[in-house]
C-alpha atoms as a PDB file:
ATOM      1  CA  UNK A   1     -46.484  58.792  -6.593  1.00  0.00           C
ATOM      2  CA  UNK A   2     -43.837  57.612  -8.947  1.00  0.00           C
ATOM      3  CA  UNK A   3     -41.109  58.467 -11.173  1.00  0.00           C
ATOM      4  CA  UNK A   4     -40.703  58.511 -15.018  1.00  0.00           C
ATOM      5  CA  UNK A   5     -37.394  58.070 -17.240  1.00  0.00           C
ATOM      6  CA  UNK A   6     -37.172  58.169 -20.995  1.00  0.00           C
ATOM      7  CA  UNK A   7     -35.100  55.973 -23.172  1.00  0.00           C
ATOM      8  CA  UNK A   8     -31.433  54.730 -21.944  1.00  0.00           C
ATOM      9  CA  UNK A   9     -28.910  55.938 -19.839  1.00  0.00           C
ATOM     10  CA  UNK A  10     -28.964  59.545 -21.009  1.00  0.00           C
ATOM     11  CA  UNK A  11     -27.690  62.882 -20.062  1.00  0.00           C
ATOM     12  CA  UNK A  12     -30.225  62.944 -17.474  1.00  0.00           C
ATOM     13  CA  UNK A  13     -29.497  60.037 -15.820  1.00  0.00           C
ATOM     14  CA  UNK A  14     -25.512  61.262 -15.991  1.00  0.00           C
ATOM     15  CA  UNK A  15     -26.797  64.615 -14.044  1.00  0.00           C
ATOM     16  CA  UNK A  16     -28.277  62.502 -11.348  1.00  0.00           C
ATOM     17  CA  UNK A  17     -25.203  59.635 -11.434  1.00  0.00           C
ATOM     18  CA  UNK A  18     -23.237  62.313  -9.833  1.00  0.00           C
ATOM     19  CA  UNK A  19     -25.674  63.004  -7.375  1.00  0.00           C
ATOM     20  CA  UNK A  20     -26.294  58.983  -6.476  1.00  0.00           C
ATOM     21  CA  UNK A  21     -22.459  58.445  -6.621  1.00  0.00           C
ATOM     22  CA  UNK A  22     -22.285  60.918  -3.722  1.00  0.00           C
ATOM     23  CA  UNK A  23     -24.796  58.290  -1.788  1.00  0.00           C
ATOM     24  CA  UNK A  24     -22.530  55.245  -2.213  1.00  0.00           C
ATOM     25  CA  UNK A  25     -20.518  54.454   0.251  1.00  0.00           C
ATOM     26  CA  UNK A  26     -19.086  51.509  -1.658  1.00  0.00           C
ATOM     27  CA  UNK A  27     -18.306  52.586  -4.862  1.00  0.00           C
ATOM     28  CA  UNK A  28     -17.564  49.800  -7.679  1.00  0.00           C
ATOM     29  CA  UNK A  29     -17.751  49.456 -11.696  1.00  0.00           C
ATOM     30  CA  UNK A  30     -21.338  49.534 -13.135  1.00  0.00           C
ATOM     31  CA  UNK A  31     -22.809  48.213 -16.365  1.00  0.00           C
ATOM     32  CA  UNK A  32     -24.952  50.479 -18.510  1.00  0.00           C
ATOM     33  CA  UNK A  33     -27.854  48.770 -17.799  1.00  0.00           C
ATOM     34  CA  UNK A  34     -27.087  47.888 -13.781  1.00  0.00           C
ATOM     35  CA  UNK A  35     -26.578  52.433 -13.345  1.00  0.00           C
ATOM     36  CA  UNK A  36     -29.522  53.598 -15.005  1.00  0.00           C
ATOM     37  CA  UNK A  37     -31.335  51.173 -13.208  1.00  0.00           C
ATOM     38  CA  UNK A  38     -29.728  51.993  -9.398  1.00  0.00           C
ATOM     39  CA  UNK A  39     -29.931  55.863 -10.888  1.00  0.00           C
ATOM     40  CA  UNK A  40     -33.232  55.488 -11.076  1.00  0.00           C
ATOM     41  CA  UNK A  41     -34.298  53.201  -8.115  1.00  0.00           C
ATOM     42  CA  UNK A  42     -32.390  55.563  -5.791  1.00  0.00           C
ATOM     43  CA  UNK A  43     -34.213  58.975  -7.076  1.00  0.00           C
ATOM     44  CA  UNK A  44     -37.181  57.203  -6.951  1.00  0.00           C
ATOM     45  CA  UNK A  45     -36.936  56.161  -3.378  1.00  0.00           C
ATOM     46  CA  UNK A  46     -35.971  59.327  -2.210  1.00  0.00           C
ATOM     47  CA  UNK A  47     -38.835  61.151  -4.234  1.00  0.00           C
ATOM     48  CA  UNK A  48     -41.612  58.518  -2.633  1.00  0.00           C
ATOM     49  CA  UNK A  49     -39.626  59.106   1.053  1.00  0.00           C
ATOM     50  CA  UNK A  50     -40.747  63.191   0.664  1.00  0.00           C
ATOM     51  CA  UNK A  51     -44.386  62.306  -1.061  1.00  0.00           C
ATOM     52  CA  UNK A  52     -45.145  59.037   0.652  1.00  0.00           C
ATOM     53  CA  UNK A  53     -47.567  60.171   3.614  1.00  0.00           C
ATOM     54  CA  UNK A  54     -49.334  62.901   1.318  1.00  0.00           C
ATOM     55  CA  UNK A  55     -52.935  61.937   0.570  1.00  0.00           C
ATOM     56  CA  UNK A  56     -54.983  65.021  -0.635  1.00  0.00           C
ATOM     57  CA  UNK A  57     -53.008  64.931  -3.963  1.00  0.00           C
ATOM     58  CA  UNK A  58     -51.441  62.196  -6.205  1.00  0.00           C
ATOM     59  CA  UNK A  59     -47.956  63.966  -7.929  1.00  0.00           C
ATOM     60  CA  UNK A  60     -45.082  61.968  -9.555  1.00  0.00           C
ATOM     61  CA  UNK A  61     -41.420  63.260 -10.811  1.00  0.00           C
ATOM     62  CA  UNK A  62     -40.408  62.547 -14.354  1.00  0.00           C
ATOM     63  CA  UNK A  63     -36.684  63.060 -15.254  1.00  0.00           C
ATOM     64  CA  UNK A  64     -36.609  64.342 -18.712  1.00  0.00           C
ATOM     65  CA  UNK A  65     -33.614  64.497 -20.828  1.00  0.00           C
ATOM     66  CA  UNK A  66     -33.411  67.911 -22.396  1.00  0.00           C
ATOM     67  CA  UNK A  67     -33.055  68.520 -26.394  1.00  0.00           C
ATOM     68  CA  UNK A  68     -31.078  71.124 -28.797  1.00  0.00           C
ATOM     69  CA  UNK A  69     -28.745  72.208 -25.929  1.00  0.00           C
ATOM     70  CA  UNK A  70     -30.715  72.333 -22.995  1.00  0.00           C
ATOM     71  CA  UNK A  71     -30.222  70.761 -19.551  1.00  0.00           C
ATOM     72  CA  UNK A  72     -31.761  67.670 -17.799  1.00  0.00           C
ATOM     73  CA  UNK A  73     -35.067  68.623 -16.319  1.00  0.00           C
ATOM     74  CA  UNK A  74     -37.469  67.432 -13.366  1.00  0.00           C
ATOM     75  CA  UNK A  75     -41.484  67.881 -13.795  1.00  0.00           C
ATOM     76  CA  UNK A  76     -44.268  67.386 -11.281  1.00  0.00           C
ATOM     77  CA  UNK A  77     -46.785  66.104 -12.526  1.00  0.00           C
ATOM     78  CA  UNK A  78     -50.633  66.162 -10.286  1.00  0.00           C
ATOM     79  CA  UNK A  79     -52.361  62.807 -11.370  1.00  0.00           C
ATOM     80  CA  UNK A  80     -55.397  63.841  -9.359  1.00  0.00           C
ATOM     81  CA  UNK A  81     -58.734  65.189 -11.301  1.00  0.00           C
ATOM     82  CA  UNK A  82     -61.654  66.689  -9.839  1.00  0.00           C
ATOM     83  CA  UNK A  83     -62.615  68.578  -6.492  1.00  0.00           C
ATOM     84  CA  UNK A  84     -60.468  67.947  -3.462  1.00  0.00           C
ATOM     85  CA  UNK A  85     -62.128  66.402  -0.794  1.00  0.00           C
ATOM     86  CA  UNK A  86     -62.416  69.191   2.127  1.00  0.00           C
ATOM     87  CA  UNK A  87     -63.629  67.030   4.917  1.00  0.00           C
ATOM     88  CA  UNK A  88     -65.077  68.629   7.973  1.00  0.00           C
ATOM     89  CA  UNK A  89     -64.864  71.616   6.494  1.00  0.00           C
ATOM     90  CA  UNK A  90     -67.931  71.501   3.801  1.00  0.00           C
ATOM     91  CA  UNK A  91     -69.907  69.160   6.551  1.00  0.00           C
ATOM     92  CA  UNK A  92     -73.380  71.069   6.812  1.00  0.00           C
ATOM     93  CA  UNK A  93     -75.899  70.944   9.912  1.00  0.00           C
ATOM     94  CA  UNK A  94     -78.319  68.580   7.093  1.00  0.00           C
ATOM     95  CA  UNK A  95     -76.223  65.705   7.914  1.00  0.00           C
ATOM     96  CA  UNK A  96     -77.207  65.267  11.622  1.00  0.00           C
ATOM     97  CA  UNK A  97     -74.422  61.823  11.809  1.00  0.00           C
ATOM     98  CA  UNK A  98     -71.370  62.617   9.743  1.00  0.00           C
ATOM     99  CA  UNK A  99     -67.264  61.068   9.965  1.00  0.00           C
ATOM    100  CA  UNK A 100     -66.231  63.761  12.074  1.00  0.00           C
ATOM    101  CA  UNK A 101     -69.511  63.784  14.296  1.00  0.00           C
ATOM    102  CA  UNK A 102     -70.115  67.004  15.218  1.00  0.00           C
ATOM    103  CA  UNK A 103     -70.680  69.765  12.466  1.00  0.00           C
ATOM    104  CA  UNK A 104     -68.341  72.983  13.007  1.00  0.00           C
ATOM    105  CA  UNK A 105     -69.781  76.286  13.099  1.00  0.00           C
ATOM    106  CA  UNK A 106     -69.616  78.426   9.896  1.00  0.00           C
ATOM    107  CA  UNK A 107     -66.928  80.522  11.517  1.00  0.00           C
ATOM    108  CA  UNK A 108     -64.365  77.792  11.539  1.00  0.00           C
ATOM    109  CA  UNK A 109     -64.898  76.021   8.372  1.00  0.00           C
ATOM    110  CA  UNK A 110     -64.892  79.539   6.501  1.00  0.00           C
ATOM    111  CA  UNK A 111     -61.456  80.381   8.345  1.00  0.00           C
ATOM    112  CA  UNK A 112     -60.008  76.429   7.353  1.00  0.00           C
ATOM    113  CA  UNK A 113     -61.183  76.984   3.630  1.00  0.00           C
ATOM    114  CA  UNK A 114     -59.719  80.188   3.327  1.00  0.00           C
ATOM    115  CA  UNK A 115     -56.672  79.299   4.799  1.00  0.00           C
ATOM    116  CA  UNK A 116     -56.527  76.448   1.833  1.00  0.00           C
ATOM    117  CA  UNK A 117     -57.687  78.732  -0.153  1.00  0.00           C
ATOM    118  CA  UNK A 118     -54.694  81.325   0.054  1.00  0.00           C
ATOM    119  CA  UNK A 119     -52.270  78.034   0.218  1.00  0.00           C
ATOM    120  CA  UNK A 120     -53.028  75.399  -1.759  1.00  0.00           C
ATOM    121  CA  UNK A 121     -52.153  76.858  -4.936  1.00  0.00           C
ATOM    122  CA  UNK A 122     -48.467  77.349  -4.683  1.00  0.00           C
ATOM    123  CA  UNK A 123     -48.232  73.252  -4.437  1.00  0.00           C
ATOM    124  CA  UNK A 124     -51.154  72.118  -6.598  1.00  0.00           C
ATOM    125  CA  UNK A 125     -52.421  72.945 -10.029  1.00  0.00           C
ATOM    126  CA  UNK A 126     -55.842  74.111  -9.047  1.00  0.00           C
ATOM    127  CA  UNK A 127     -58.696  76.609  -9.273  1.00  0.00           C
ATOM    128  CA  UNK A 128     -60.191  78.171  -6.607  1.00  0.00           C
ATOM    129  CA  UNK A 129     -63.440  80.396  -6.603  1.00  0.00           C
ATOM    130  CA  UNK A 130     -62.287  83.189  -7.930  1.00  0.00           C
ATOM    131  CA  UNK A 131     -60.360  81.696 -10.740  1.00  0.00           C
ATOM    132  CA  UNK A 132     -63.916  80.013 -11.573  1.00  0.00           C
ATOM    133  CA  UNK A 133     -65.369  83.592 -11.600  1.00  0.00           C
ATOM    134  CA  UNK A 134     -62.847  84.592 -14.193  1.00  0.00           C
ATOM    135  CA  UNK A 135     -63.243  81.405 -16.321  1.00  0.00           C
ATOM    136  CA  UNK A 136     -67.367  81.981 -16.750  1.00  0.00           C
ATOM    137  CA  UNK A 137     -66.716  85.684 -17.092  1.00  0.00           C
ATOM    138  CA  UNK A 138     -64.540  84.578 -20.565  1.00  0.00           C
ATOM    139  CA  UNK A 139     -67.108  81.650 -21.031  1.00  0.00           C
ATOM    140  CA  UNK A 140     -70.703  83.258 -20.509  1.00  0.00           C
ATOM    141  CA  UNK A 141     -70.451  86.904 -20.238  1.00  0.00           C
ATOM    142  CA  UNK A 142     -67.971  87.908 -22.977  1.00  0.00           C
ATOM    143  CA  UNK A 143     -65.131  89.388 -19.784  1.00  0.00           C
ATOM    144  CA  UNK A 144     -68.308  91.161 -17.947  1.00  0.00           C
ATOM    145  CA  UNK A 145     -68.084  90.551 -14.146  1.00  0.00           C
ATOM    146  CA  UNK A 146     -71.364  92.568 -13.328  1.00  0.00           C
ATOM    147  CA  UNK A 147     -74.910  91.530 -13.917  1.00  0.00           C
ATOM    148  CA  UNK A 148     -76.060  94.540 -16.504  1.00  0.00           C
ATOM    149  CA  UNK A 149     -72.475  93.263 -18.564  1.00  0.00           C
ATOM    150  CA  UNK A 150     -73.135  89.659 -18.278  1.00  0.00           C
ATOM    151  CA  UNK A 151     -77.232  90.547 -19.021  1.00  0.00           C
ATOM    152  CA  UNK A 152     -75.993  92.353 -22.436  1.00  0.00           C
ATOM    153  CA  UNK A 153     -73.408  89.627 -23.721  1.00  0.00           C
ATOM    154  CA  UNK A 154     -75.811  86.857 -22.976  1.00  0.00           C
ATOM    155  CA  UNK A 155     -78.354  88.119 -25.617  1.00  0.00           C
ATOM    156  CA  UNK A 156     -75.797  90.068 -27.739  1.00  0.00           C
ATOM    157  CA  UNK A 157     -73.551  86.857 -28.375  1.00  0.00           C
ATOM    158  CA  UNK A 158     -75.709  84.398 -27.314  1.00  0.00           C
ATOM    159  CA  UNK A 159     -79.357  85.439 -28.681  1.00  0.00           C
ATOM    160  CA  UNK A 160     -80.660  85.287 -25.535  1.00  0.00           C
ATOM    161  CA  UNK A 161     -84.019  86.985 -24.154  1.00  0.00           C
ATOM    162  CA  UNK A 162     -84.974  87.998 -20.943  1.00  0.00           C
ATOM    163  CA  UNK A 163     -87.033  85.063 -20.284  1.00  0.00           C
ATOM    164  CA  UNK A 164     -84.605  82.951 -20.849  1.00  0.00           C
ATOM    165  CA  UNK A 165     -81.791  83.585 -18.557  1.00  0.00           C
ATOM    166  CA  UNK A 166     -81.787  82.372 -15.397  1.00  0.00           C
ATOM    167  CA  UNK A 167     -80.996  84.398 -12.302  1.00  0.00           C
ATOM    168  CA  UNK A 168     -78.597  81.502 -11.494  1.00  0.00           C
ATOM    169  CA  UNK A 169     -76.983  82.189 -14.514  1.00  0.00           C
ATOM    170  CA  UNK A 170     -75.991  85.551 -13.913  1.00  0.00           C
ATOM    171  CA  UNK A 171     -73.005  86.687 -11.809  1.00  0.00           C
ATOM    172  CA  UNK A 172     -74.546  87.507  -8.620  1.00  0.00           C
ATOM    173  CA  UNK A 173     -76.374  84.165  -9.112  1.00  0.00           C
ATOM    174  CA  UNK A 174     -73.013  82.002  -9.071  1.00  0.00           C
ATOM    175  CA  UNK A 175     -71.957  83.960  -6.098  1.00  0.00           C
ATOM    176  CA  UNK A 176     -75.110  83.608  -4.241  1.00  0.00           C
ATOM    177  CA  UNK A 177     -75.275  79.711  -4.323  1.00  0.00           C
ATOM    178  CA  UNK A 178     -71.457  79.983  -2.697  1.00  0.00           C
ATOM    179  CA  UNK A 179     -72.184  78.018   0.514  1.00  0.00           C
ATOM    180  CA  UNK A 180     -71.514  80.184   3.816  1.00  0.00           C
ATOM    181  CA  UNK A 181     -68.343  78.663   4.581  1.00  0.00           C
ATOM    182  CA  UNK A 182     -66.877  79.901   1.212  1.00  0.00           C
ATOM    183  CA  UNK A 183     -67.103  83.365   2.267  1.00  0.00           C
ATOM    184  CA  UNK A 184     -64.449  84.581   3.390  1.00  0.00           C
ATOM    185  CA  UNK A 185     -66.066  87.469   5.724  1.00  0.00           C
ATOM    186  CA  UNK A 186     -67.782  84.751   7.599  1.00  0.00           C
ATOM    187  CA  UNK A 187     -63.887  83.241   8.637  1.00  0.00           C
ATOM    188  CA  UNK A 188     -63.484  83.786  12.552  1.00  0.00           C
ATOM    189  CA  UNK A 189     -60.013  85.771  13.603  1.00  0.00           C
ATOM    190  CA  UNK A 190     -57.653  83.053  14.723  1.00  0.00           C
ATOM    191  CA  UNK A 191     -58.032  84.624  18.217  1.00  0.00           C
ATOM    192  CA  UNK A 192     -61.353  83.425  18.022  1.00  0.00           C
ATOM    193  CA  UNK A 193     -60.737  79.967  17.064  1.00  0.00           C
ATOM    194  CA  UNK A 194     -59.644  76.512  19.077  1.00  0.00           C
ATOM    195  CA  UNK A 195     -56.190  76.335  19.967  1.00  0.00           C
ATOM    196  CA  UNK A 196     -55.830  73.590  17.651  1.00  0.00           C
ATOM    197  CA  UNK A 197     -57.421  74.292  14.715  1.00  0.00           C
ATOM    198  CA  UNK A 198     -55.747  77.967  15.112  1.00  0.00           C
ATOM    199  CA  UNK A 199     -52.074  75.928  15.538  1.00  0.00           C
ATOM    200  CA  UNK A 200     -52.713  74.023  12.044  1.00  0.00           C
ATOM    201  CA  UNK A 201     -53.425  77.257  10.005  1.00  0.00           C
ATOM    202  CA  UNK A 202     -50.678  79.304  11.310  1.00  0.00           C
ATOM    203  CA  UNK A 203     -48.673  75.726  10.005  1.00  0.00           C
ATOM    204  CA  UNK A 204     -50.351  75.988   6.398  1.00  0.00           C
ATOM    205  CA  UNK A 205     -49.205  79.922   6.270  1.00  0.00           C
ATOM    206  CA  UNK A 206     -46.260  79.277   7.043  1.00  0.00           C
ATOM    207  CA  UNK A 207     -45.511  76.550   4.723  1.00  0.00           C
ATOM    208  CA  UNK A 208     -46.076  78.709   1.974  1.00  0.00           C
ATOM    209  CA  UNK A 209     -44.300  81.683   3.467  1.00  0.00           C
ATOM    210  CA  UNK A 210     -41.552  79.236   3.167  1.00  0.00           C
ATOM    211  CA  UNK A 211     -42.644  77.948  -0.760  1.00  0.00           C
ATOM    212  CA  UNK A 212     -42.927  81.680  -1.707  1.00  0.00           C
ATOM    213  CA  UNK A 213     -39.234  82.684  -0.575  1.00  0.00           C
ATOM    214  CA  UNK A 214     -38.027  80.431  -3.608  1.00  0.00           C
ATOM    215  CA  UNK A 215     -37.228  81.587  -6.765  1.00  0.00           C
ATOM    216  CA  UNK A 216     -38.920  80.050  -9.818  1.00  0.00           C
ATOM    217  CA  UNK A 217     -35.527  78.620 -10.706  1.00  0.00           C
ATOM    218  CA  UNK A 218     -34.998  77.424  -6.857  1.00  0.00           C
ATOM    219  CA  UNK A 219     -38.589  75.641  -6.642  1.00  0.00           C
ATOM    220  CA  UNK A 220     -39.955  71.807  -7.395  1.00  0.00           C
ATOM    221  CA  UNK A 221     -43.067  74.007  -7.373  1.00  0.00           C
ATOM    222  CA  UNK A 222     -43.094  76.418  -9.827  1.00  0.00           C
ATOM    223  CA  UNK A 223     -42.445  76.341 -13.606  1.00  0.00           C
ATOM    224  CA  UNK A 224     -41.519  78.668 -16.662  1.00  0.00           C
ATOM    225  CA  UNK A 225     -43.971  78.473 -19.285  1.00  0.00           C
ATOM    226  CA  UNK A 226     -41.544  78.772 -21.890  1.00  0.00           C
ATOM    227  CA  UNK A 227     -40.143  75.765 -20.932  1.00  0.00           C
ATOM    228  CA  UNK A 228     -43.207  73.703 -20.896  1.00  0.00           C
ATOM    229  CA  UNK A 229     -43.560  72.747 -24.579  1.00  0.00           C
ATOM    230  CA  UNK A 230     -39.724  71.992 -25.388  1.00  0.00           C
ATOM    231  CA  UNK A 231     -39.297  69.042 -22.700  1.00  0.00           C
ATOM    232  CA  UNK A 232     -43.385  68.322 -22.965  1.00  0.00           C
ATOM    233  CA  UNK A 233     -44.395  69.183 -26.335  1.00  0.00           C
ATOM    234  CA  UNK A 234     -47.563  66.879 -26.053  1.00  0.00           C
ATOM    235  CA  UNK A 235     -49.169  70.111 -24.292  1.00  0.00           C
ATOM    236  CA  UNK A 236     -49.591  72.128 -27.111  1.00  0.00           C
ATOM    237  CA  UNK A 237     -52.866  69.976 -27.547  1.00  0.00           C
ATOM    238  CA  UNK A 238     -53.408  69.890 -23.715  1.00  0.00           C
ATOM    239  CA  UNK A 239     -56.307  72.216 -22.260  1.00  0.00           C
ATOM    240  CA  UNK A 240     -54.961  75.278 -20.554  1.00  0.00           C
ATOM    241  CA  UNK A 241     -56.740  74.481 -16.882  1.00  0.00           C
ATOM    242  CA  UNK A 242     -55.527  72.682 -14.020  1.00  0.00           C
ATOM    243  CA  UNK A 243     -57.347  69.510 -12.584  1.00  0.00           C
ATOM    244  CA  UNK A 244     -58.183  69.924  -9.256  1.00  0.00           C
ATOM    245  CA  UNK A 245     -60.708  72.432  -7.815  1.00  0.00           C
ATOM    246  CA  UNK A 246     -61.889  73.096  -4.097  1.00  0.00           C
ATOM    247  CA  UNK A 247     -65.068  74.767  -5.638  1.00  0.00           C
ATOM    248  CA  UNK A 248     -68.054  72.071  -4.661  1.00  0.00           C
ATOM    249  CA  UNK A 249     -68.847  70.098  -7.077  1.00  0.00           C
ATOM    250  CA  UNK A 250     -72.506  69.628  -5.945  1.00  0.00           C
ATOM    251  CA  UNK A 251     -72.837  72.952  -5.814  1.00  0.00           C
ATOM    252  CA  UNK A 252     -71.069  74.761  -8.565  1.00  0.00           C
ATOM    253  CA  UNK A 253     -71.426  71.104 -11.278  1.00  0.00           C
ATOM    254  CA  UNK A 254     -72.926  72.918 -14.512  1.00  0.00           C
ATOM    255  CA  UNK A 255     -70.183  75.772 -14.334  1.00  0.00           C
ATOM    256  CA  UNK A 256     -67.097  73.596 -13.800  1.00  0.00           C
ATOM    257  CA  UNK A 257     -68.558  71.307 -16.338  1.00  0.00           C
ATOM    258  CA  UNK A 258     -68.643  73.763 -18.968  1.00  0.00           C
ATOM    259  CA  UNK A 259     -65.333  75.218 -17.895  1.00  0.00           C
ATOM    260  CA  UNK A 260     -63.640  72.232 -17.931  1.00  0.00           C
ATOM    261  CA  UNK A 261     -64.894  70.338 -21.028  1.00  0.00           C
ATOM    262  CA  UNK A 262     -61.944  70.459 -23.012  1.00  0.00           C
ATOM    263  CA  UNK A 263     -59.652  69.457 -20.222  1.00  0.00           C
ATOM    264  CA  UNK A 264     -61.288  66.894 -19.675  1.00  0.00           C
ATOM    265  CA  UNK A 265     -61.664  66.130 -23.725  1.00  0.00           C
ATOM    266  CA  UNK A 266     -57.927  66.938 -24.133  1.00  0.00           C
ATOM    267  CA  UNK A 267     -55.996  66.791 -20.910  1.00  0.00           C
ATOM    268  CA  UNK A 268     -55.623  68.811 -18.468  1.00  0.00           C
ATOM    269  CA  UNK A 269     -52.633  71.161 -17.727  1.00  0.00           C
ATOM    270  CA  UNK A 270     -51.385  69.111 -14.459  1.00  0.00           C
ATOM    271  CA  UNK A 271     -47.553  70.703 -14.485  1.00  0.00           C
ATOM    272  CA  UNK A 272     -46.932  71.499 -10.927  1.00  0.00           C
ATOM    273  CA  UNK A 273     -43.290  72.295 -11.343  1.00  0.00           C
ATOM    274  CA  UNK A 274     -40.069  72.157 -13.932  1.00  0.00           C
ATOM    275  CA  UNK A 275     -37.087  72.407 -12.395  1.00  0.00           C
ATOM    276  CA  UNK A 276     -34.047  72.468 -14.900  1.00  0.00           C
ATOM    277  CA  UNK A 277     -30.763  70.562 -13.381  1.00  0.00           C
ATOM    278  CA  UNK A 278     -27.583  72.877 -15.030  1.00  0.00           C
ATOM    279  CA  UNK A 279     -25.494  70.821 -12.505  1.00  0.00           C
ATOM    280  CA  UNK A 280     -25.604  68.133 -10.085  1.00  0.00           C
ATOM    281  CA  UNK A 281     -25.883  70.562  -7.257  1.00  0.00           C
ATOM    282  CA  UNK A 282     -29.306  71.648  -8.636  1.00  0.00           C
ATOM    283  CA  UNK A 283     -30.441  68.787  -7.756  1.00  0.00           C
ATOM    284  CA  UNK A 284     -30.106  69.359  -3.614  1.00  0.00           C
ATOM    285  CA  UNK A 285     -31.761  72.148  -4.549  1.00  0.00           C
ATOM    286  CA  UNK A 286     -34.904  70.263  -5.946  1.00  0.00           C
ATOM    287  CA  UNK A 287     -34.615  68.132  -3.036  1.00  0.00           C
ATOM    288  CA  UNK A 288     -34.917  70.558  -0.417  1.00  0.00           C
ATOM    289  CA  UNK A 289     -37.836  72.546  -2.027  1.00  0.00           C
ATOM    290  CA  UNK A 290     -39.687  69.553  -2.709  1.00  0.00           C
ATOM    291  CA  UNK A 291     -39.779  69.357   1.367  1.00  0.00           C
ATOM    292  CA  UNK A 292     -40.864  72.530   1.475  1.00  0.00           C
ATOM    293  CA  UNK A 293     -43.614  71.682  -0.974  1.00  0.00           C
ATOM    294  CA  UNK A 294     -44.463  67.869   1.050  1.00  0.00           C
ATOM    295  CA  UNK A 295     -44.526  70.192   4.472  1.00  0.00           C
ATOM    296  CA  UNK A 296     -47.599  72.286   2.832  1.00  0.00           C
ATOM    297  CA  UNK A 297     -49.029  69.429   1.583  1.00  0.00           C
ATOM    298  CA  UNK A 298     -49.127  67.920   4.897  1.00  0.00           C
ATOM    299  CA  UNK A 299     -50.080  70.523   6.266  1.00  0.00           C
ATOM    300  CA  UNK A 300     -53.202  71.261   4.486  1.00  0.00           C
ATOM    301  CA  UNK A 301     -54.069  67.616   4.644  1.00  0.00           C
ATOM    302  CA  UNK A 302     -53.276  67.859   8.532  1.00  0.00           C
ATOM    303  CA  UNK A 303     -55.729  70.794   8.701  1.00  0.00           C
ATOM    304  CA  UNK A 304     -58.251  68.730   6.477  1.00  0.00           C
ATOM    305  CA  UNK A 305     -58.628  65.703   7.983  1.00  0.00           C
ATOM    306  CA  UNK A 306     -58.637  67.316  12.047  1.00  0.00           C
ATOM    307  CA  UNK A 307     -62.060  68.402  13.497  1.00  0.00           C
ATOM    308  CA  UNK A 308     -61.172  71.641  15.016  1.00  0.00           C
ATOM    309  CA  UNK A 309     -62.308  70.722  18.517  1.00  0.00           C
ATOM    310  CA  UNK A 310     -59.704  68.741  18.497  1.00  0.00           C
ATOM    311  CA  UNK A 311     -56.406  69.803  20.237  1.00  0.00           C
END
């Protein structure tokens, strides 16, 4: 995790002079050069004190100074590319010795991954398995979601015949290969589950209970698209998909491969959140939902990296 500035002391690093001048509890005379430098050492140490302990997700803050009348801003960026690592929860009985010893039934690694699932997204730029479904529907089967529809666009647009499409390829094929504990009607009630594995769900829900209260102009989170090109105008050439994934990658490789070529050609989009700062005072706003954000995090990681028989 780290923080970005660009260019000299500039409006942006005015809007958060305010805010680090409220932190000083001996104020004295700075050079130009000696405040931009303590402006930024000081929001950088409190940004790494929030994100420090999170390790399921690499995210940094850059401060951008806003053009043609518009304020200061604060992006998140997500440095991390590929499929999150899911622990004990895509462990399968094949692997007799794993890290976590023994394997969990399907039960409780479908109710972990759907937890994550229905979480993860509000604090990381990522596609699950149903936003895969919707990419190859656009990709393959010309927006059909059904077999006959996907079986038609394949050799209407694609000159296809019969013999040459693979069940695999088809729609109910992709869903069929979806290992048991993707599926969400195998996930046990949380009645049904360990106390302790039931305790660090009900903590992921409610971390983004708590994300979801926020407005789009409260949240570190969450970003206006409008915005995105006038402080980051290098995305116009960006792909439009985010770079993480908790779809397996040894199981689902050809489709996210094709799905994510020109990400990975041309960038990913890996905006979490841009937060505008009006006034200094936004900026104890960004503060406190960027906790709120770091608690989810943490929570998902907790939930990751705990076998469920434990307490």
């Amino acid at each position: 995790m780290q923080t970005a500035f660009d260019g000299p002391l500039g409006a942006h690093h005015k809007m958060l002079g305010h805010w680090v001048a409220t932190l000083d509890d001996a104020p004295r005379l700075y050079t130009r050069g000696e405040a931009r430098q303590r402006i930024e050492r000081q929001f950088n140490t409190a940004v790494l004190e929030i994100l420090k302990s999170i390790e399921i997700v690499d995210l940094r803050a850059a401060v951008l100074e806003g053009e043609d009348g518009q304020p200061p801003a604060i992006a998140l960026i997500c440095d991390s590319i590929g499929q999150m690592d899911l622990g004990w929860i895509e462990k399968s009985n094949a692997l007799s010795a794993t890290l976590f010893g023994q394997v969990a039934p399907v039960g409780m690694q479908a109710a972990a991954y759907q937890a994550l699932a229905a979480s993860l997204n509000a604090a990381v730029p990522m596609i699950g398995f149903e936003d895969l479904m919707e990419e190859l529907s656009a990709y393959y089967w010309d927006g059909s979601q059904d077999d006959e529809g996907a079986l038609a666009s394949m050799k209407e647009w694609r000159g296809l015949e019969d013999d040459e499409i693979e069940v695999e390829q088809l729609p109910s094929g992709v869903l069929a290969r979806r290992p048991a504990w993707m599926i969400a009607a195998n996930a046990r009630p949380l009645k049904h589950l360990p106390a302790g594995l039931a305790k660090r769900i009900r903590r992921l829900r409610k971390a983004r209970e708590a994300l979801d209260v926020l407005e789009i102009t409260e949240s570190a989170w969450r970003f206006n698209s409008d915005f995105v090109l006038e402080y980051l105008p290098e995305y116009e050439d960006r792909g439009t998909l985010p770079p993480m994934t908790i779809v397996p990658f040894d199981v689902f490789a050809r489709e996210i491969d094709d799905i994510a070529r020109i990400g990975m050609e041309q960038g990913f989009h890996d905006i979490v959140g841009l937060y505008q700062l009006p006034t200094p005072v936004a900026l104890d706003q960004w503060f406190t939902s960027l906790k709120l954000g770091a608690e989810l995090l943490l929570a998902a990681q907790d939930l990751i990296d705990t076998h469920p028989f434990q307490p």
